[in-house]
C-alpha atoms as a PDB file:
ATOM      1  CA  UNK A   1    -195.707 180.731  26.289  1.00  0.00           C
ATOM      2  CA  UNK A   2    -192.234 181.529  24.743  1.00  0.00           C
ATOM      3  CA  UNK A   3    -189.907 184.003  26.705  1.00  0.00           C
ATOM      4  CA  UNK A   4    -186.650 185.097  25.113  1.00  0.00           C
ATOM      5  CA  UNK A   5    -183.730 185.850  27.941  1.00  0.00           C
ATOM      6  CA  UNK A   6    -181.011 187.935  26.421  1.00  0.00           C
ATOM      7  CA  UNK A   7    -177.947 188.935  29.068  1.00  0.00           C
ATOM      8  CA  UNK A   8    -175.233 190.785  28.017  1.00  0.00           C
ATOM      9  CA  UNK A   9    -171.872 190.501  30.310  1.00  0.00           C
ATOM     10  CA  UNK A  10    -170.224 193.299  32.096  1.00  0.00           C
ATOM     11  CA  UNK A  11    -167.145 194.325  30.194  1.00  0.00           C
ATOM     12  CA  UNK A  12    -163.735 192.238  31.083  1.00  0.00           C
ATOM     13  CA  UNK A  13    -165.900 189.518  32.490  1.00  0.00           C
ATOM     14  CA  UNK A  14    -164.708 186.414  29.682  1.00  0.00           C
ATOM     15  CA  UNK A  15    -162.355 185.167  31.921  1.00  0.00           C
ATOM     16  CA  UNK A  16    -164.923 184.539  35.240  1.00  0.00           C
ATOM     17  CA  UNK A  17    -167.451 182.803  33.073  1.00  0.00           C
ATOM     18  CA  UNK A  18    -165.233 180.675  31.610  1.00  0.00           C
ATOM     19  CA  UNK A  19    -164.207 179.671  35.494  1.00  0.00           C
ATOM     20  CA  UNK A  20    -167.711 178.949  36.288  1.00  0.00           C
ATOM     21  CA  UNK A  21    -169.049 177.505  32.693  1.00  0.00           C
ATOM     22  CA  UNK A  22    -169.642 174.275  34.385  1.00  0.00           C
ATOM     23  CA  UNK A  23    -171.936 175.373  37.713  1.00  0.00           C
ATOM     24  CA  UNK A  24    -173.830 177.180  34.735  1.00  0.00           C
ATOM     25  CA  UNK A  25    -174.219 174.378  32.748  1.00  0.00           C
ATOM     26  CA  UNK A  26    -175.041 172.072  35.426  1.00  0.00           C
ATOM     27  CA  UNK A  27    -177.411 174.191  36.869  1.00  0.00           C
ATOM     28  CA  UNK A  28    -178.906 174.360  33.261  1.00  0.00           C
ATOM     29  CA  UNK A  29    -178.740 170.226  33.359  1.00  0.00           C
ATOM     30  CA  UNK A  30    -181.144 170.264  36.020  1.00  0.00           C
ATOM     31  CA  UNK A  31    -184.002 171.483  33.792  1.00  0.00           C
ATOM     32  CA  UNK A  32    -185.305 174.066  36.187  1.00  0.00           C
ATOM     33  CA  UNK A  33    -187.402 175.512  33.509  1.00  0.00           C
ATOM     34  CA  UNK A  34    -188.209 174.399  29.253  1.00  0.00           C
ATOM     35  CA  UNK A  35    -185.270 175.493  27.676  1.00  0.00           C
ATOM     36  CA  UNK A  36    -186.469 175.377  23.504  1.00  0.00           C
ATOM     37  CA  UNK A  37    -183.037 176.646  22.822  1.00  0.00           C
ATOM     38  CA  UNK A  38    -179.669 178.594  24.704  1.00  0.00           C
ATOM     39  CA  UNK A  39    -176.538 179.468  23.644  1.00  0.00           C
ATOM     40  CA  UNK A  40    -173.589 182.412  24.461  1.00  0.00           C
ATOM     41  CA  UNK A  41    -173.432 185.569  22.708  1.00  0.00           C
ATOM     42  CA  UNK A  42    -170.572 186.009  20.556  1.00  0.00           C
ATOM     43  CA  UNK A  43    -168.676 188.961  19.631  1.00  0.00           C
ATOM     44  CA  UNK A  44    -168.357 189.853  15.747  1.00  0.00           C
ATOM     45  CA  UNK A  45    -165.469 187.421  15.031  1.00  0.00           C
ATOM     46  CA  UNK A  46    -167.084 184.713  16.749  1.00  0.00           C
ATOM     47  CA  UNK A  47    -164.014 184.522  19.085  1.00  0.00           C
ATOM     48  CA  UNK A  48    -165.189 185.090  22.391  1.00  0.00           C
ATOM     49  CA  UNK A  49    -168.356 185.028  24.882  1.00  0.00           C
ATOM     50  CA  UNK A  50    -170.385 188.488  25.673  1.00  0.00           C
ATOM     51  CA  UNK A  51    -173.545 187.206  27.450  1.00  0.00           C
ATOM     52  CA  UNK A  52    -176.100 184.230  27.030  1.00  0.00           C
ATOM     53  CA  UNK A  53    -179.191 184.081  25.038  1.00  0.00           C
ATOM     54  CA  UNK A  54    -182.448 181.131  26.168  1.00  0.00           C
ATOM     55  CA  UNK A  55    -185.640 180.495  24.631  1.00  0.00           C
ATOM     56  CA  UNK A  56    -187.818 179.318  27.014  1.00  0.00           C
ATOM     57  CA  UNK A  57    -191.381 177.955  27.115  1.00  0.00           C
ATOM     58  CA  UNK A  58    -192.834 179.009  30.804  1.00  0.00           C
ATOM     59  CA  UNK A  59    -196.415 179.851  32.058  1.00  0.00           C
ATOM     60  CA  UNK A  60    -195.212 183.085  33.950  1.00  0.00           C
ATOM     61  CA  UNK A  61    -192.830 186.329  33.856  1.00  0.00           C
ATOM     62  CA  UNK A  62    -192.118 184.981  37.102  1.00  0.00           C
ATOM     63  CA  UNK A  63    -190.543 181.856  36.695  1.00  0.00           C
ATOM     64  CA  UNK A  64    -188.571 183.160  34.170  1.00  0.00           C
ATOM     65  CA  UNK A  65    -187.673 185.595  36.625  1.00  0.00           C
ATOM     66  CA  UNK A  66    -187.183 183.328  38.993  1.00  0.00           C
ATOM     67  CA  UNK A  67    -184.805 180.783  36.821  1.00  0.00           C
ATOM     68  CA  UNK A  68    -182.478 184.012  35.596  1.00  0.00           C
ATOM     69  CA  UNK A  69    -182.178 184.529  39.514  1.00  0.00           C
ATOM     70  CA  UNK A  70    -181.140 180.917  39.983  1.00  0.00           C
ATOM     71  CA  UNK A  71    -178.331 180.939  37.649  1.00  0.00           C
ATOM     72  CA  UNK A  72    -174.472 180.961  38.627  1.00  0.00           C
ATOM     73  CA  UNK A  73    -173.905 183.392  35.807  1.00  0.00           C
ATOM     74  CA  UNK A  74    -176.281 185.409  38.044  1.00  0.00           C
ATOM     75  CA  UNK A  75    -175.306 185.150  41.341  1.00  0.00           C
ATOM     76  CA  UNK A  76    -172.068 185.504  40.164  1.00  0.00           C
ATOM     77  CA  UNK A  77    -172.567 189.265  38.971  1.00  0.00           C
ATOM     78  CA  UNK A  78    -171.471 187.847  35.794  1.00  0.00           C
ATOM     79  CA  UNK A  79    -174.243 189.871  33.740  1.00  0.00           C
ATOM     80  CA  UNK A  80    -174.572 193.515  33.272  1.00  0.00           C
ATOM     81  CA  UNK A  81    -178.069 193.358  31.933  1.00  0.00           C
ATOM     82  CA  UNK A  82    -180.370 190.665  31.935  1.00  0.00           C
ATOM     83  CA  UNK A  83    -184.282 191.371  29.228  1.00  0.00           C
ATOM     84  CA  UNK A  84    -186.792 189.423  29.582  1.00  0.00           C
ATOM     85  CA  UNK A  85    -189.442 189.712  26.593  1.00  0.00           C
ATOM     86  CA  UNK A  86    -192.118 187.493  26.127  1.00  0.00           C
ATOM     87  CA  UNK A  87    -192.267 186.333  22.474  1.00  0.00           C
ATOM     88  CA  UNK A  88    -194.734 184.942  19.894  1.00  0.00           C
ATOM     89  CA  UNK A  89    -193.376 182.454  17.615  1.00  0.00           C
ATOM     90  CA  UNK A  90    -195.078 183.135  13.805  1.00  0.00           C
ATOM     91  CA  UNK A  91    -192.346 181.456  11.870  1.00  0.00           C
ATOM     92  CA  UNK A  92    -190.571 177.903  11.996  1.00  0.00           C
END
């Protein structure tokens, strides 16, 4: 099953995830999960970060859930908001 992950970052917040980008990445290295596709959100000039976007293939809510939790970017109280929608591919 594909979940889509879409976190949007608290306002004023570019400056401590570019401090932690790496623990985030790393922790993203270790494959906790089936990550199709992830990326960060960009404002309208393409300029700077806003939040973080994944794609994920998982059997449960719950491990998606479960591998938001486990992110720096989380722990961190980097994100304001963090959806989690389950989603059905029909195209590409």
């Amino acid at each position: 099953m594909h979940w889509i992950i879409y976190c949007t970052d608290k306002p004023g917040s570019l400056s401590l995830r570019e401090a932690h980008i790496v623990r985030h990445r790393a922790y993203l290295e270790t494959k906790p999960i089936n990550v199709v596709m992830s990326g960060p959100l960009m404002d309208d000039a393409g300029e700077k970060m806003n939040g973080s976007f994944f794609l994920v293939d998982a059997e449960s809510r719950s491990e998606v859930e479960s591998f938001s939790r486990n992110d720096p970017f989380f722990d961190l109280g980097l994100w304001s908001e963090v959806h989690i929608h389950r989603f059905y591919k029909r195209v590409g």
